[in-house]
N, C-alpha and C. Protein backbone atom coordinates (compact mmCIF):
# COMPACT_ATOMS: atom_id res chain seq x y z
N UNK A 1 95.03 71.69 94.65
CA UNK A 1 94.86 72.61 95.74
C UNK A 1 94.08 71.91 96.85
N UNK A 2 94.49 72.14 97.99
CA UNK A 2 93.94 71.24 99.27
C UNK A 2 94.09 72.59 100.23
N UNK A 3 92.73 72.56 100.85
CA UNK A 3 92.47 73.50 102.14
C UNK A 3 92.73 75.27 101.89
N UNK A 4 92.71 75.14 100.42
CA UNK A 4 93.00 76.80 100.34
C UNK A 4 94.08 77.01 100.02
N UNK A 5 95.15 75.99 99.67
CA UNK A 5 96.73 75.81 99.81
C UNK A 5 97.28 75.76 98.31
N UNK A 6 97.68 76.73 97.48
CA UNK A 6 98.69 75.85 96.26
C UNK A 6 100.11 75.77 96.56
N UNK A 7 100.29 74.60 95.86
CA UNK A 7 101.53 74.13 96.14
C UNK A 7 102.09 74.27 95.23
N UNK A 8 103.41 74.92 95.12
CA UNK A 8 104.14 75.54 93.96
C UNK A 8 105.60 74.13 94.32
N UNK A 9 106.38 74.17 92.69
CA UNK A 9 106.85 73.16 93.16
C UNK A 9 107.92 74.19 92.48
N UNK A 10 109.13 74.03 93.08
CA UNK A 10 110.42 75.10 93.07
C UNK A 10 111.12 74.86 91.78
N UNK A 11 111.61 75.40 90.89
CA UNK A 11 112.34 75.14 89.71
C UNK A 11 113.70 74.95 90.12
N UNK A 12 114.56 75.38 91.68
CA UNK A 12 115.67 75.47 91.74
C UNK A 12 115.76 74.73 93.08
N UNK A 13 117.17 73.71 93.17
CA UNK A 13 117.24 73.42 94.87
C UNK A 13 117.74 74.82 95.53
N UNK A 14 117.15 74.41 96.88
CA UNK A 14 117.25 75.84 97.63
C UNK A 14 116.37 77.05 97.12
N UNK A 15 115.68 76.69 96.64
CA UNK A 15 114.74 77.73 96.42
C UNK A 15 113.56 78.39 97.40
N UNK A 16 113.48 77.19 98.12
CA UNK A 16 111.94 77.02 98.57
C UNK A 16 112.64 78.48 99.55
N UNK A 17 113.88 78.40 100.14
CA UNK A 17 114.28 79.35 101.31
C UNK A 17 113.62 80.44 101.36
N UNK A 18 112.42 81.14 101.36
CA UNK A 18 111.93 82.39 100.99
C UNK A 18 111.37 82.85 102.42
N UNK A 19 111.09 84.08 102.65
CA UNK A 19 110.89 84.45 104.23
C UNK A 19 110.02 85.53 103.71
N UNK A 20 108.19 85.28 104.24
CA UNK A 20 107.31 86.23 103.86
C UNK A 20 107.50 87.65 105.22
N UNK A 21 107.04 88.49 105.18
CA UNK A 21 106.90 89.99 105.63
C UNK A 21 106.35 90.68 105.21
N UNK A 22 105.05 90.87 105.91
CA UNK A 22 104.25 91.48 106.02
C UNK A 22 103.35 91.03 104.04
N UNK A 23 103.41 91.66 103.63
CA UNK A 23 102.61 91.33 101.78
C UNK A 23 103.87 90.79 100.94
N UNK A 24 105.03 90.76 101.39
CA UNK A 24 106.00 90.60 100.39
C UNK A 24 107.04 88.97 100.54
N UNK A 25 107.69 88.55 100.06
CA UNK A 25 108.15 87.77 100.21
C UNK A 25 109.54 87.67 99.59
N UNK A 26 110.50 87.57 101.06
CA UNK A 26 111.96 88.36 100.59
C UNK A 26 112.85 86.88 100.28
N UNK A 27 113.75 87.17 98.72
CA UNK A 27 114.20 85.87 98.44
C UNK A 27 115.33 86.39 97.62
N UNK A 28 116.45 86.10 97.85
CA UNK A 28 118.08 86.02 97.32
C UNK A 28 117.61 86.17 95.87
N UNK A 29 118.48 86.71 95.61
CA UNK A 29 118.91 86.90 93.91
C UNK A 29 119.35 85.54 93.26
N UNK A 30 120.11 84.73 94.48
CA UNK A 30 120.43 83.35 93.13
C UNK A 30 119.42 82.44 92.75
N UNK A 31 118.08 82.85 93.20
CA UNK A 31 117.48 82.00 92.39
C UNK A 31 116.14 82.84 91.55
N UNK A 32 116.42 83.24 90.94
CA UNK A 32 115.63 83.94 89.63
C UNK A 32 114.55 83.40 89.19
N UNK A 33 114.81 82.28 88.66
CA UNK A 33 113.23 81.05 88.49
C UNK A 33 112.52 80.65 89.54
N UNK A 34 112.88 80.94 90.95
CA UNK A 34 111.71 80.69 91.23
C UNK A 34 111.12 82.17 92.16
N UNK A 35 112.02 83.24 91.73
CA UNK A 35 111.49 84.50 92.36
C UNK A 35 109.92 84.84 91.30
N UNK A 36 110.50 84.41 89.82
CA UNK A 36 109.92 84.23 88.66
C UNK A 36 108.52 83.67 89.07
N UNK A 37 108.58 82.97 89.55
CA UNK A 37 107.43 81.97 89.65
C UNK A 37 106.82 82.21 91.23
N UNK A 38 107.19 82.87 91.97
CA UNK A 38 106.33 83.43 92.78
C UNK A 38 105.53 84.72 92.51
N UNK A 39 106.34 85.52 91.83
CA UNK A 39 105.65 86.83 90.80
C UNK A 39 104.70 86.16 90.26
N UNK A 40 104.59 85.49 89.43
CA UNK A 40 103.63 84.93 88.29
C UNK A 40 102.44 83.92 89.31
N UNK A 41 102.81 83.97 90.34
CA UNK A 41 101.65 83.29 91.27
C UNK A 41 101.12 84.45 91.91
N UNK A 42 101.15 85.58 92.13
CA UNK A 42 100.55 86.75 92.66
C UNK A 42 101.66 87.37 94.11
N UNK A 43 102.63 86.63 94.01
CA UNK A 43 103.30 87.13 95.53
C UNK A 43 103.97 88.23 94.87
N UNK A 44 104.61 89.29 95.73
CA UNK A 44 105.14 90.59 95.68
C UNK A 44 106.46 90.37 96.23
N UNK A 45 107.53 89.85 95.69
CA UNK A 45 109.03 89.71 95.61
C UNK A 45 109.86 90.60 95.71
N UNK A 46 110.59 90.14 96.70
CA UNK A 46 111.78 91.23 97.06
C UNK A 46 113.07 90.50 97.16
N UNK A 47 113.95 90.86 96.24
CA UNK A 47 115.10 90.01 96.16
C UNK A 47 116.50 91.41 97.15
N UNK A 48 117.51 90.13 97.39
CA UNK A 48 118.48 90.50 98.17
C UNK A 48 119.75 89.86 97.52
N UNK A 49 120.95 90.41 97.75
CA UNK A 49 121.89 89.69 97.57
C UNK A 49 122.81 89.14 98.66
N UNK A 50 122.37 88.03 99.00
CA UNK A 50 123.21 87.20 100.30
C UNK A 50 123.79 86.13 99.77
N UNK A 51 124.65 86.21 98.79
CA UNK A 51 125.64 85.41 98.10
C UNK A 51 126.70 85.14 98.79
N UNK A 52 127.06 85.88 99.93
CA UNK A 52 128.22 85.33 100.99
C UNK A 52 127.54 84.49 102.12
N UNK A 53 126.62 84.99 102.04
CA UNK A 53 125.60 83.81 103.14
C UNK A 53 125.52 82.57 102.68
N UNK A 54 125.41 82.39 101.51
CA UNK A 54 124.94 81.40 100.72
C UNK A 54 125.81 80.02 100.64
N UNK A 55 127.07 80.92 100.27
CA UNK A 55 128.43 80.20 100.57
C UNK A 55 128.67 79.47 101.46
N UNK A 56 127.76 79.97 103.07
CA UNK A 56 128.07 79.17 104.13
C UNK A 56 126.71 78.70 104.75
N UNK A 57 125.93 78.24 103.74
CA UNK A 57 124.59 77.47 103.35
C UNK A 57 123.39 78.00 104.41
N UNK A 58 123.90 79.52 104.53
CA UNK A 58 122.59 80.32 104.85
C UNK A 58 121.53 80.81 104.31
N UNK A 59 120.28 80.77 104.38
CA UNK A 59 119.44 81.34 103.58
C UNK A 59 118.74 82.35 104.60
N UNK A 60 117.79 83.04 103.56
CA UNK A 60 117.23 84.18 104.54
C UNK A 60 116.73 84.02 105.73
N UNK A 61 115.87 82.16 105.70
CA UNK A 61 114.93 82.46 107.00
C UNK A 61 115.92 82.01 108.27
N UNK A 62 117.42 81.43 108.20
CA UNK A 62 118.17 81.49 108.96
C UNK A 62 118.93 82.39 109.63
N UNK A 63 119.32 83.50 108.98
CA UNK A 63 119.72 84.22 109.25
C UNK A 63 118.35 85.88 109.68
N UNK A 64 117.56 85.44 110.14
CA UNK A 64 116.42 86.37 109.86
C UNK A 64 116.17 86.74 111.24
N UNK A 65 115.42 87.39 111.80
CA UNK A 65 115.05 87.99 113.24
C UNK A 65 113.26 87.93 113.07
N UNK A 66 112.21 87.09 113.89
CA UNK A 66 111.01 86.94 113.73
C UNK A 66 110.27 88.19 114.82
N UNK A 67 109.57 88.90 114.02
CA UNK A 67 109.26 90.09 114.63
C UNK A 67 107.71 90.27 114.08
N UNK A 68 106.54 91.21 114.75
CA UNK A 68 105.07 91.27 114.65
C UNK A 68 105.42 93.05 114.26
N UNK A 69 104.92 92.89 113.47
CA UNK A 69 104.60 94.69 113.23
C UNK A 69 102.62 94.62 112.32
N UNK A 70 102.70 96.10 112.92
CA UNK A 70 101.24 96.28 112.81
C UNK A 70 101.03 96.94 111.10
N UNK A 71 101.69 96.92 110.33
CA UNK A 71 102.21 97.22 108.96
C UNK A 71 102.89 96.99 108.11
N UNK A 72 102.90 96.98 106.97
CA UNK A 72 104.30 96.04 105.84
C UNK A 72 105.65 97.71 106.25
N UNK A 73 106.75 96.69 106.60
CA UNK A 73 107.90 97.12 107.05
C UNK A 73 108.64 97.99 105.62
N UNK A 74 107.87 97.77 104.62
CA UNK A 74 108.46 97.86 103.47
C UNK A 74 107.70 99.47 103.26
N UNK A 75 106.81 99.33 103.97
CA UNK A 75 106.58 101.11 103.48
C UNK A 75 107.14 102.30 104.09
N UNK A 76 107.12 103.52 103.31
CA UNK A 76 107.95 104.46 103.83
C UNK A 76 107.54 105.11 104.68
N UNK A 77 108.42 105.53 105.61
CA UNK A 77 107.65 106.00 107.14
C UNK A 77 106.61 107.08 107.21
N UNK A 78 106.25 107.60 105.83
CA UNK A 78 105.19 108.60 106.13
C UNK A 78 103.91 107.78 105.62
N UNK A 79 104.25 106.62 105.32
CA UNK A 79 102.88 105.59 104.77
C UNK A 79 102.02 105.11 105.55
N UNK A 80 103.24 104.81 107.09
CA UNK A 80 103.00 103.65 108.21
C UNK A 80 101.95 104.53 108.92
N UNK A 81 100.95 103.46 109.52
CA UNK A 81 99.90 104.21 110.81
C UNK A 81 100.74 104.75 111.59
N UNK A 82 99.73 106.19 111.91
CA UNK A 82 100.44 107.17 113.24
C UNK A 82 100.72 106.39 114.25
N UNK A 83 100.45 105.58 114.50
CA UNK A 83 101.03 104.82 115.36
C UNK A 83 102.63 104.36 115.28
N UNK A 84 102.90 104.20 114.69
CA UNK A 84 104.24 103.06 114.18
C UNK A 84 105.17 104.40 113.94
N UNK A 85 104.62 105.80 113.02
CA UNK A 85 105.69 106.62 113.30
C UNK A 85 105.97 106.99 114.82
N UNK A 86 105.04 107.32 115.67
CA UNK A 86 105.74 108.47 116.87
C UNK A 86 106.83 107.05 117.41
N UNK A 87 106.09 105.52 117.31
CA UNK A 87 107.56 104.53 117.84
C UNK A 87 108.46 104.18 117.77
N UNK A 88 108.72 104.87 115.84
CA UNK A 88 109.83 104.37 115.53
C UNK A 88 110.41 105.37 115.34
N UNK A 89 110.06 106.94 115.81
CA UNK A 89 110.92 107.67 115.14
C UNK A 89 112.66 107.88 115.41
């Protein structure tokens, strides 16, 4: 560990492709071992199935849209600060 940093080393090629948001960290279904192994490191995993993406050697953070929200996107709209509901309603 260097600077606060562990370095996880991927069990699968193409693995590393993972795209964090907000507490969670969203990562394709084809790679299982190392969704595995981000669970078991403390991250909060959210798998997808972009198996047609994949095909045409897309991964999530390519195909992704980089956006700031004031809350994890993942909660349900009566979770989010009053704020974020009256904007998004």
């Amino acid at each position: 560990m260097r600077s606060g940093l562990k370095i996880l080393d991927v069990p699968e090629p193409r693995g590393a492709n993972a795209l964090r948001i907000g507490e969670r960290v969203l990562m394709p279904l084809a790679y299982p071992r190392t969704c595995d192994l981000l669970d078991r490191s403390g991250f909060r995993v959210r798998t997808i199935d972009n198996s047609e993406l994949l095909k045409a050697e897309a991964g999530v953070t390519c195909t992704s849209l980089i956006f700031e929200m004031a809350s994890d996107p993942f909660l349900e709209p009566d979770q989010r600060p009053l704020e974020l509901r009256e904007r998004f309603r």
